[in-house]
N, C-alpha and C. Protein backbone atom coordinates (compact mmCIF):
# COMPACT_ATOMS: atom_id res chain seq x y z
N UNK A 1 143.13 -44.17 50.39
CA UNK A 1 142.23 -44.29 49.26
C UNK A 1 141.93 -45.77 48.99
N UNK A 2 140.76 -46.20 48.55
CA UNK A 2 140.35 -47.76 48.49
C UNK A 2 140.80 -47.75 47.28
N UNK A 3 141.19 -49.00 47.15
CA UNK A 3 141.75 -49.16 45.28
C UNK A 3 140.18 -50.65 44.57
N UNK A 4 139.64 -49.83 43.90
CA UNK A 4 138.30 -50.54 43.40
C UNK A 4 138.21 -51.59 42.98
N UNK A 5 139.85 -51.43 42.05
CA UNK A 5 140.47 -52.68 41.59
C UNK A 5 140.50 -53.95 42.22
N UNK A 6 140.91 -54.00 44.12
CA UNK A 6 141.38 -54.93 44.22
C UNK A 6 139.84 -55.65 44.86
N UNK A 7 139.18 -54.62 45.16
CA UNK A 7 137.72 -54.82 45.71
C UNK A 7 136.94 -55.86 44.77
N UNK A 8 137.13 -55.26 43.26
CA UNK A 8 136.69 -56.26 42.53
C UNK A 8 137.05 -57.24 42.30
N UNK A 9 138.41 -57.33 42.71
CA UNK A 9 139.14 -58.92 42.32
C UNK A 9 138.22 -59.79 43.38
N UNK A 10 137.79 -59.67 44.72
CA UNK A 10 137.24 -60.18 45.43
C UNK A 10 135.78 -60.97 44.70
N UNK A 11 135.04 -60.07 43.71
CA UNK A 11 133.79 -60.23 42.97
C UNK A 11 133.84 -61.70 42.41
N UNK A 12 135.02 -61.80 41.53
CA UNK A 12 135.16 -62.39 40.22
C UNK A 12 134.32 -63.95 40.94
N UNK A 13 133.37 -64.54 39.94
CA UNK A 13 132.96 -65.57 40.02
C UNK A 13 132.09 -65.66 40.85
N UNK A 14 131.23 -64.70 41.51
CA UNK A 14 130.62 -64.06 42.38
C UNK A 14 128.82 -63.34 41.84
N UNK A 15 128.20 -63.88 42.80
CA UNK A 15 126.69 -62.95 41.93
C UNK A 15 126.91 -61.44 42.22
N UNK A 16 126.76 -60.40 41.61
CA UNK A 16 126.67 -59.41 42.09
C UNK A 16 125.28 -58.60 41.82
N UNK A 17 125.67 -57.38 42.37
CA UNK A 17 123.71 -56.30 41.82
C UNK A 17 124.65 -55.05 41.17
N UNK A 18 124.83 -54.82 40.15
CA UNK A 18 124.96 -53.46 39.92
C UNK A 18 123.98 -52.66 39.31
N UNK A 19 124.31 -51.45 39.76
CA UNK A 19 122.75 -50.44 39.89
C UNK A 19 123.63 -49.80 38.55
N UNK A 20 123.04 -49.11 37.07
CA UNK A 20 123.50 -48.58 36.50
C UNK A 20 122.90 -47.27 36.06
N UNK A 21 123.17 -46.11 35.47
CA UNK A 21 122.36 -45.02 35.33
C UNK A 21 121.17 -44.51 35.26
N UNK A 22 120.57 -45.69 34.37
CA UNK A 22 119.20 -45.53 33.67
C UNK A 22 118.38 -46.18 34.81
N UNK A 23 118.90 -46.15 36.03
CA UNK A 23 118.08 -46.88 37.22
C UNK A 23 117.44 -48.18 37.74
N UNK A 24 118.01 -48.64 36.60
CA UNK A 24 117.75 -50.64 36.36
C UNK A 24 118.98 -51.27 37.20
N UNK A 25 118.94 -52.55 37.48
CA UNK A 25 120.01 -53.28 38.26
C UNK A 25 119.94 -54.35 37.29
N UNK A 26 121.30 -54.29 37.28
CA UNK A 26 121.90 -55.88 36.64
C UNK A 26 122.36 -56.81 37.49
N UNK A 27 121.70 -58.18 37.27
CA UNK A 27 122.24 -59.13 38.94
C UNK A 27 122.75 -60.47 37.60
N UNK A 28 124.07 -60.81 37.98
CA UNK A 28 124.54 -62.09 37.31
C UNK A 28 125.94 -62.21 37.82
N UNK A 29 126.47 -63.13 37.57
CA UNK A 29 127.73 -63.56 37.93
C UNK A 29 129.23 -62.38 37.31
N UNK A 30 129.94 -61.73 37.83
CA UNK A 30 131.26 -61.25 37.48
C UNK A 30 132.01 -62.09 37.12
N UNK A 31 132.73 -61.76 35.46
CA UNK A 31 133.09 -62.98 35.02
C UNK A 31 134.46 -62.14 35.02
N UNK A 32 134.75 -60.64 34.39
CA UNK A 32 135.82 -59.78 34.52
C UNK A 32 135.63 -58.35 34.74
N UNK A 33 136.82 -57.92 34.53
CA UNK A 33 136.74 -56.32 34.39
C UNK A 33 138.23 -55.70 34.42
N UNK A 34 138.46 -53.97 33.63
CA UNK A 34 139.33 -53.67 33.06
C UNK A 34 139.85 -52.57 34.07
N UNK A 35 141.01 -51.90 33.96
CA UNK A 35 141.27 -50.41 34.25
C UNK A 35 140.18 -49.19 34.48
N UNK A 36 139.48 -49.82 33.28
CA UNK A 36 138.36 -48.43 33.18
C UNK A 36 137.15 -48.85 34.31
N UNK A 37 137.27 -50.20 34.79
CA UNK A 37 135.59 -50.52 35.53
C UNK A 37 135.04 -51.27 34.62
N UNK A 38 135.51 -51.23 33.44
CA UNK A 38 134.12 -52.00 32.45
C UNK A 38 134.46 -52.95 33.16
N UNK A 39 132.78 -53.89 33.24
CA UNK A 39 132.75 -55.20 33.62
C UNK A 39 132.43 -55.96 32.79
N UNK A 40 132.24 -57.49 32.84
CA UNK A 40 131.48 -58.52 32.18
C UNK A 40 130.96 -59.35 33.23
N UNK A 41 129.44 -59.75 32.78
CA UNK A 41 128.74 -60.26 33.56
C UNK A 41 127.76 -61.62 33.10
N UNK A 42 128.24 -62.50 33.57
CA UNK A 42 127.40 -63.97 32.70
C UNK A 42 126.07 -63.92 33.09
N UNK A 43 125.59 -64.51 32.81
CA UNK A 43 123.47 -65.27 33.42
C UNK A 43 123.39 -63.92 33.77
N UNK A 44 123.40 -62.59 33.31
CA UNK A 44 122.88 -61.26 33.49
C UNK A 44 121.16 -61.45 33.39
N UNK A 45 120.48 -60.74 34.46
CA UNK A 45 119.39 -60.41 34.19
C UNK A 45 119.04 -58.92 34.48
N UNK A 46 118.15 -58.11 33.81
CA UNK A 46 117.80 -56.24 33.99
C UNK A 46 116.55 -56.96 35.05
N UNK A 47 116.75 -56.00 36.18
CA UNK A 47 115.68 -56.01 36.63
C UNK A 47 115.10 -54.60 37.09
N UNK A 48 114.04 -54.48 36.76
CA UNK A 48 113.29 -53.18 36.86
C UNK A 48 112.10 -53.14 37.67
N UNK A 49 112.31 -52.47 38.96
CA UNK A 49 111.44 -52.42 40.14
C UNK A 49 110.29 -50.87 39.68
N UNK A 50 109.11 -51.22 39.54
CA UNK A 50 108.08 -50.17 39.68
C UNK A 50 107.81 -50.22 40.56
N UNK A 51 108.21 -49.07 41.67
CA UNK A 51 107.37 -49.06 43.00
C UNK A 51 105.71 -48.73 42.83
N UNK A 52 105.65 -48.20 41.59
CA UNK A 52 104.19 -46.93 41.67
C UNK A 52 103.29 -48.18 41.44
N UNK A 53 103.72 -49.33 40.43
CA UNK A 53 102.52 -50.51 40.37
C UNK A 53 102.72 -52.01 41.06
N UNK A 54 103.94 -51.55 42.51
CA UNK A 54 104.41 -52.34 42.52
C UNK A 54 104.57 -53.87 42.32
N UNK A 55 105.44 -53.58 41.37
CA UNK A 55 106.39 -54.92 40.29
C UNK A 55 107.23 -54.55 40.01
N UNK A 56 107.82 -56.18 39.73
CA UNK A 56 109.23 -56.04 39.01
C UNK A 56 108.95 -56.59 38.17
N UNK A 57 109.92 -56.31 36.82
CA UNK A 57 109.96 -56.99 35.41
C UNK A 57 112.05 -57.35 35.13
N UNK A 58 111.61 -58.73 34.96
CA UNK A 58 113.12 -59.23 35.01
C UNK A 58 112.77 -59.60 33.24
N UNK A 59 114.24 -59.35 33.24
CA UNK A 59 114.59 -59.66 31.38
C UNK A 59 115.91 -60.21 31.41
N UNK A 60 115.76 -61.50 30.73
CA UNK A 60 116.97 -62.20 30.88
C UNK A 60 118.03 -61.58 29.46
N UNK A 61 119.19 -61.23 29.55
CA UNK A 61 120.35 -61.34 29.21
C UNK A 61 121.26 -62.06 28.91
N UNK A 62 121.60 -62.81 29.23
CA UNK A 62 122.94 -63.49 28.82
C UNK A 62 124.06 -63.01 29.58
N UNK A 63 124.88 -62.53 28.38
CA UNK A 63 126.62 -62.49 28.31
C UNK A 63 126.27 -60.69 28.39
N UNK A 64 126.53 -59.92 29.54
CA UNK A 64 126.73 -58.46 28.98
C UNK A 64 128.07 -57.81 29.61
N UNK A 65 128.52 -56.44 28.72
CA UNK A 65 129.46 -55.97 28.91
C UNK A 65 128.72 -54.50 29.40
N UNK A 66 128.75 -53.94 30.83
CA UNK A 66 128.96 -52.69 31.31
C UNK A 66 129.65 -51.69 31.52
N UNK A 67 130.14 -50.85 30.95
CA UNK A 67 130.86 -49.67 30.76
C UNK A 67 131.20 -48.93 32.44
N UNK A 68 132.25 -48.71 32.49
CA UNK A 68 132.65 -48.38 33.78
C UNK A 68 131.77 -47.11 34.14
N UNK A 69 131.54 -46.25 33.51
CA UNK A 69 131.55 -45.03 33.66
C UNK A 69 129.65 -44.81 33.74
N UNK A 70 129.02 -45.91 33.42
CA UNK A 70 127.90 -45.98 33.46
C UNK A 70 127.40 -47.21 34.78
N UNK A 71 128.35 -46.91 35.66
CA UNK A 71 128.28 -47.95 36.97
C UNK A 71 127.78 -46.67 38.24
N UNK A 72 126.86 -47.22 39.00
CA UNK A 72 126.77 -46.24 40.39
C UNK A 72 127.05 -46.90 41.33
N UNK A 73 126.78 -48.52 41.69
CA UNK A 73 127.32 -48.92 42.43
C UNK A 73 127.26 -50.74 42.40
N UNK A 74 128.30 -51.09 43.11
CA UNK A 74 127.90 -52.50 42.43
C UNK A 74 128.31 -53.28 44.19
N UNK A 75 127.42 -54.57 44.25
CA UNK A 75 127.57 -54.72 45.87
C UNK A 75 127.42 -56.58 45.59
N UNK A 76 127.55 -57.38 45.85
CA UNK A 76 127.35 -58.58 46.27
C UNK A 76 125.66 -59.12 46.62
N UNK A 77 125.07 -60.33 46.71
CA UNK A 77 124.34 -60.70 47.12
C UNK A 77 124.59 -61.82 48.28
């Protein structure tokens, strides 16, 4: 079994992309994260790809906190 945990220790300080439910990707630096998956993510930006007009619309963020359980997948750049 992969332990997610230690996968993410690899992240920390790291840009990452996580894809989250509502089908948006969050791309910013991994600053932490808990037992549950929640993460924290610095210089966060939402980015939202319309294929149908194709564009993207980036919205800057800040400082955000992602809920483990609202994660699908999260990968490196």
């Amino acid at each position: 079994m992969v332990d997610i945990k230690s996968k993410l220790r690899r992240f920390i300080n790291k840009k990452i992309n996580v894809r989250v439910n509502n089908s948006k990707n969050i791309i910013g630096i991994l600053l932490s994260y808990d037992k549950f998956m929640n993460i924290v993510v610095t210089n966060a930006e939402e980015v939202d790809n319309n294929k149908k007009l194709n564009e993207k619309k980036i919205k800057n963020l800040g400082l955000v906190v992602l809920r483990g359980s609202e994660i699908i997948f999260i990968f490196t750049e």
